[in-house]
Protein backbone atom coordinates (compact mmCIF):
# COMPACT_ATOMS: atom_id res chain seq x y z
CA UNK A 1 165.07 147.07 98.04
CA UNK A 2 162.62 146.46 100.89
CA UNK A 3 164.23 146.70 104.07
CA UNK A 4 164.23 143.27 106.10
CA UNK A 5 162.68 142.49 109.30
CA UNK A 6 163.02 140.05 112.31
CA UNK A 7 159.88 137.77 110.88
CA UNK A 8 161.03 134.43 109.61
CA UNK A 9 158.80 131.40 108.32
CA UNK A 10 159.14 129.92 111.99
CA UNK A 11 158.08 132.15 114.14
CA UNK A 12 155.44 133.52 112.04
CA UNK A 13 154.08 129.82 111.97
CA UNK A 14 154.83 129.56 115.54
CA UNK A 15 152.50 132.64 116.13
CA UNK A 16 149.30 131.42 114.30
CA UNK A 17 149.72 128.40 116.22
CA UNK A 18 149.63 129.68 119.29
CA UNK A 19 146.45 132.00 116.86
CA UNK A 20 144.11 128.70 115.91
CA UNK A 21 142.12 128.31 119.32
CA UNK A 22 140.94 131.71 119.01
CA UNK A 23 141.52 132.56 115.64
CA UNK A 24 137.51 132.19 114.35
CA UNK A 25 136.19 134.32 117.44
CA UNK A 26 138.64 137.39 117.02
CA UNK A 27 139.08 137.95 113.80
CA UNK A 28 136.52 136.11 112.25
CA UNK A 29 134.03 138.98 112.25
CA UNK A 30 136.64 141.42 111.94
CA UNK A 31 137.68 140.52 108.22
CA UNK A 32 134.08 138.87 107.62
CA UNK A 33 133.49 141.55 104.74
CA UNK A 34 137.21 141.14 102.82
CA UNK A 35 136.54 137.48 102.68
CA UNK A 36 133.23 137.54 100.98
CA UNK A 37 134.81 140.37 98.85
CA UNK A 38 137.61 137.88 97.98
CA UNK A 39 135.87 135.15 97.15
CA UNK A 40 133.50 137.05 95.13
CA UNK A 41 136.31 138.22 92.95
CA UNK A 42 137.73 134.75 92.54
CA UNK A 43 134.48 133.73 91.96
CA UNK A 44 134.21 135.91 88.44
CA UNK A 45 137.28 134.03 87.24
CA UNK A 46 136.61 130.57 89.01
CA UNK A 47 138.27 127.31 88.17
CA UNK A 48 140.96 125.46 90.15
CA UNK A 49 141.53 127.94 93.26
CA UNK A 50 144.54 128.14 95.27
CA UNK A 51 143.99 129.49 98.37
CA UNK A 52 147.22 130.50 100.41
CA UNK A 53 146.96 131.03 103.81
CA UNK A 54 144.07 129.33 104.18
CA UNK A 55 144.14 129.31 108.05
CA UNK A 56 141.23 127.80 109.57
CA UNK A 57 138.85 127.62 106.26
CA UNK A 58 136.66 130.24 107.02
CA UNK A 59 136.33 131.15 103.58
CA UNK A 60 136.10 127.76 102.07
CA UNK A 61 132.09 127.24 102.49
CA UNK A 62 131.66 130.59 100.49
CA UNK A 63 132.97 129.31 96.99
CA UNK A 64 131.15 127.79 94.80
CA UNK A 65 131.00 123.66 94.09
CA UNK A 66 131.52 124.39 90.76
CA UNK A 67 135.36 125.36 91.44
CA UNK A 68 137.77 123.26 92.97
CA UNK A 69 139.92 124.27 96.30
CA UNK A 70 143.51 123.98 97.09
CA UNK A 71 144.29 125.37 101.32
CA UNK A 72 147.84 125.97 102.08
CA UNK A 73 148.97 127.02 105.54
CA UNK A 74 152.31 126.86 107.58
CA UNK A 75 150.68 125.98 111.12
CA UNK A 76 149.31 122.82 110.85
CA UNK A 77 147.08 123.58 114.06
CA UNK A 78 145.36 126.41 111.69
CA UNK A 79 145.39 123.56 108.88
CA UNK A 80 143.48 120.86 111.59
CA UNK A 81 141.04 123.41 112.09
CA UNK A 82 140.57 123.96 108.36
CA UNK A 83 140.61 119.91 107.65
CA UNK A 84 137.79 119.74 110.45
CA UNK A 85 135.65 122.62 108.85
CA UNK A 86 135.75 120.11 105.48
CA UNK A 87 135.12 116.90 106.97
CA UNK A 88 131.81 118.74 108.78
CA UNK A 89 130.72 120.80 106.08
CA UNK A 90 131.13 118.00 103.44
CA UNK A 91 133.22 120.39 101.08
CA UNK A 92 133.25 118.06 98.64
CA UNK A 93 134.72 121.06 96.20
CA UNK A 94 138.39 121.25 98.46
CA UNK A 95 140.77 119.41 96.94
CA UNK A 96 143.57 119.38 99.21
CA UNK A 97 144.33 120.96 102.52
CA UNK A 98 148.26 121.26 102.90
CA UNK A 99 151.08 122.79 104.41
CA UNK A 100 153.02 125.01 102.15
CA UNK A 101 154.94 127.69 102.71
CA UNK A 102 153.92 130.88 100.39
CA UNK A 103 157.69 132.09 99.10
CA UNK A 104 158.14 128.52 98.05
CA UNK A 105 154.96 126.98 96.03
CA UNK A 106 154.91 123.45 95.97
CA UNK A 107 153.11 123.52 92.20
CA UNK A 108 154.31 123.52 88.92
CA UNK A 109 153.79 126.76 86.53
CA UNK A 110 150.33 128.03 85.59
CA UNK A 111 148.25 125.17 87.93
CA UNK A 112 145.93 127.69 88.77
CA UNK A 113 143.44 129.64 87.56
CA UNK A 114 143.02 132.27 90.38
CA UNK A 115 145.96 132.76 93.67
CA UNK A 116 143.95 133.94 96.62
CA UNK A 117 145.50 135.44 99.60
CA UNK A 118 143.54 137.26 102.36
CA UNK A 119 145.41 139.19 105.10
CA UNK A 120 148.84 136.89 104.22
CA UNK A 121 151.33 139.52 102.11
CA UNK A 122 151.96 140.94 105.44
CA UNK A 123 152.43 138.23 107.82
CA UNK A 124 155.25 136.35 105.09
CA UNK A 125 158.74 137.30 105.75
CA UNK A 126 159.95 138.14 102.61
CA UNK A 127 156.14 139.11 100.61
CA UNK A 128 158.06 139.75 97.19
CA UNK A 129 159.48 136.06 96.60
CA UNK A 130 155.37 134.98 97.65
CA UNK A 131 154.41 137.69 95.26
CA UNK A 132 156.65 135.99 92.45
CA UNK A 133 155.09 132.51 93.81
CA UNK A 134 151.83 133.43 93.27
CA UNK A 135 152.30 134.82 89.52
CA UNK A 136 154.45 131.72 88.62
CA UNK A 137 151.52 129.33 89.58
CA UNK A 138 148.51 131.13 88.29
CA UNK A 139 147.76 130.94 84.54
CA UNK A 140 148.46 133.56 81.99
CA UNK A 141 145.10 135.38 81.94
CA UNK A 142 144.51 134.35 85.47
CA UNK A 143 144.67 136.96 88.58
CA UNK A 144 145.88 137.05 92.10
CA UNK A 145 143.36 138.18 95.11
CA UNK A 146 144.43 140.26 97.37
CA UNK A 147 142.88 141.69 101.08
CA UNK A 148 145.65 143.37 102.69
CA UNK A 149 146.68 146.11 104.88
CA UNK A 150 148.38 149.06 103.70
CA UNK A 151 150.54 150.96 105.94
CA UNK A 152 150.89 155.00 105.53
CA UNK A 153 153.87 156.25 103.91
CA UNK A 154 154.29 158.86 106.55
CA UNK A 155 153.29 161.02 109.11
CA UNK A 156 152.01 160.40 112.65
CA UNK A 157 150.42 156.69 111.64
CA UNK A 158 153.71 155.93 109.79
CA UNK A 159 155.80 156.29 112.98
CA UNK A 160 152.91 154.63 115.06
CA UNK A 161 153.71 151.82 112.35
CA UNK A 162 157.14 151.88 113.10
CA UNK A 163 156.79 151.99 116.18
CA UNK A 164 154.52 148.75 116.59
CA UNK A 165 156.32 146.26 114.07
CA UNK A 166 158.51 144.98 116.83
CA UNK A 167 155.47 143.57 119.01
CA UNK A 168 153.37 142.87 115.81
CA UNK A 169 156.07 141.00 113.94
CA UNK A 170 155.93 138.64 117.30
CA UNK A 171 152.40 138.36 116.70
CA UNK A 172 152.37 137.34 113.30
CA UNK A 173 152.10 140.22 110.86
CA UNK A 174 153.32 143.82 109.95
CA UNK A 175 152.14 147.06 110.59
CA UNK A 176 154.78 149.35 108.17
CA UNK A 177 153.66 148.09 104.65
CA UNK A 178 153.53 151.12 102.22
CA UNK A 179 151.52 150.58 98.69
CA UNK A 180 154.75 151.61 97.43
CA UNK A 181 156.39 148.57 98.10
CA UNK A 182 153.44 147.18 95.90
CA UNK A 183 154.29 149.46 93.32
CA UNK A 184 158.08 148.80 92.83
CA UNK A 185 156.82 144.98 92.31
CA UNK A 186 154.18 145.57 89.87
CA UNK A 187 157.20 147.12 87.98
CA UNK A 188 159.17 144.33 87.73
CA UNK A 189 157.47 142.66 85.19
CA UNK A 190 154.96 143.43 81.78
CA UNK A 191 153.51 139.97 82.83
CA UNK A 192 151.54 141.77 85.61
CA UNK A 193 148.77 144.30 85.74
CA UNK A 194 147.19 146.13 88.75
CA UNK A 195 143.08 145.52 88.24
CA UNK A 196 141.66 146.83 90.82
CA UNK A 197 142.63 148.40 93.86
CA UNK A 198 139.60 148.68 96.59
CA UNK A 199 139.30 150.09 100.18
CA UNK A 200 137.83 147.86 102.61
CA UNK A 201 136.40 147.98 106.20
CA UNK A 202 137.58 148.07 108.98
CA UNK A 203 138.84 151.39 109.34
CA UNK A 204 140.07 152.04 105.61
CA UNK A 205 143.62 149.98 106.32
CA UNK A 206 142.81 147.59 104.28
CA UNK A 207 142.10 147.09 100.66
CA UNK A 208 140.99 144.36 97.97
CA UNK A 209 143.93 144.31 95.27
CA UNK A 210 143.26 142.23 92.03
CA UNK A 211 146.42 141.37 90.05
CA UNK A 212 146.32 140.34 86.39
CA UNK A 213 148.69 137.75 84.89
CA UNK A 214 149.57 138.53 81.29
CA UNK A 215 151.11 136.83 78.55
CA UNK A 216 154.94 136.42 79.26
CA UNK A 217 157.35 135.62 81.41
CA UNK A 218 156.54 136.11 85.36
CA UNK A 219 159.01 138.01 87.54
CA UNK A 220 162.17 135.80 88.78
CA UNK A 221 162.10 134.31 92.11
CA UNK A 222 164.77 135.17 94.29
């Protein structure tokens, strides 16, 4: 079982609060090339598009009018800046902007065609429950997007990890995230199959993960 940390729901949506102001200007850039990657992927399935973590909307402008956009968030001053970047742009394609809370969809089974969630797993408290979230909501022969960071399973960056996660669970995310915490969920259930798993800039941490969801039942949440 994954070993639990000092991040709860709260203070992780205290943290991107405190985030929004800045939030475009420091890591907009940064993650500029997962997004488009993300939204390209979702874009091959397309459809009704759930977007979780949505933050500020960055991404929203990218997808195409054709689909149709659900944003959820848990810091509402992320989701103003997300409901302003719609009213402006005229995205006439987002359906709702919301606050939600990832380990506990507020959607009935299969409402979506494709679960999108860019630089989240990380920053939720307990990923596995969101993980079992997003499979329940997504349609059987839809997929879940992934950009995350993956943490080393060792060595000198795996202390430096372990080291860090008390100021960087403060700050809103982890750094100690092993893909083999990936792999013991992708286990759990024949409903789910790893697609595609894809390195991404910066610095090879982080990776574009595409998640298939089969015939049958999803894994139980907890």
């Amino acid at each position: 079982m994954p070993v639990e940390t000092e991040m709860d729901t709260r203070s992780v949506a205290q943290a991107y609060g405190r985030w929004a102001p800045v939030y475009d200007a420091i890591f907009g850039p940064v993650f500029r090339q997962g997004r488009n990657a993300a939204v390209q992927a979702a874009e091959r399935v397309g459809g009704r598009i759930l977007e979780v973590g949505v933050g500020t909307g960055l991404s929203l402008p990218r997808y195409s009018r054709r689909n149709r956009i659900v944003g959820i968030d848990i810091s509402e001053p992320m989701l103003d800046k997300a409901r302003e970047r719609v009213r402006r742009q005229n995205l006439s394609h987002v359906e709702s902007i919301q606050l939600g809370d990832a380990e506990r969809l507020d959607f009935p089974d299969a409402s979506f065609d494709v679960v999108v969630a860019q630089y989240v797993v990380t920053a939720i408290p307990n990923p596995e429950r969101a993980l079992n979230e997003f499979i329940r909501v997504v349609r059987p022969g839809g997929e879940i997007i992934l950009t995350t960071r993956i943490g080393a399973e060792g060595g000198l960056r795996g202390a430096i990890e372990g080291v860090l996660m008390p100021l960087t669970s403060r700050l809103g995310w982890r750094t100690e995230f092993p893909w083999g915490r990936y792999e013991r969920w992708l286990s759990t259930s024949p409903a789910i199959q790893l697609r595609e798993k894809r390195a991404l800039p910066p610095l090879g941490h982080f990776y574009l993960v595409l998640i298939a969801r089969l015939a049958g039942p999803a894994p139980a949440t907890a």
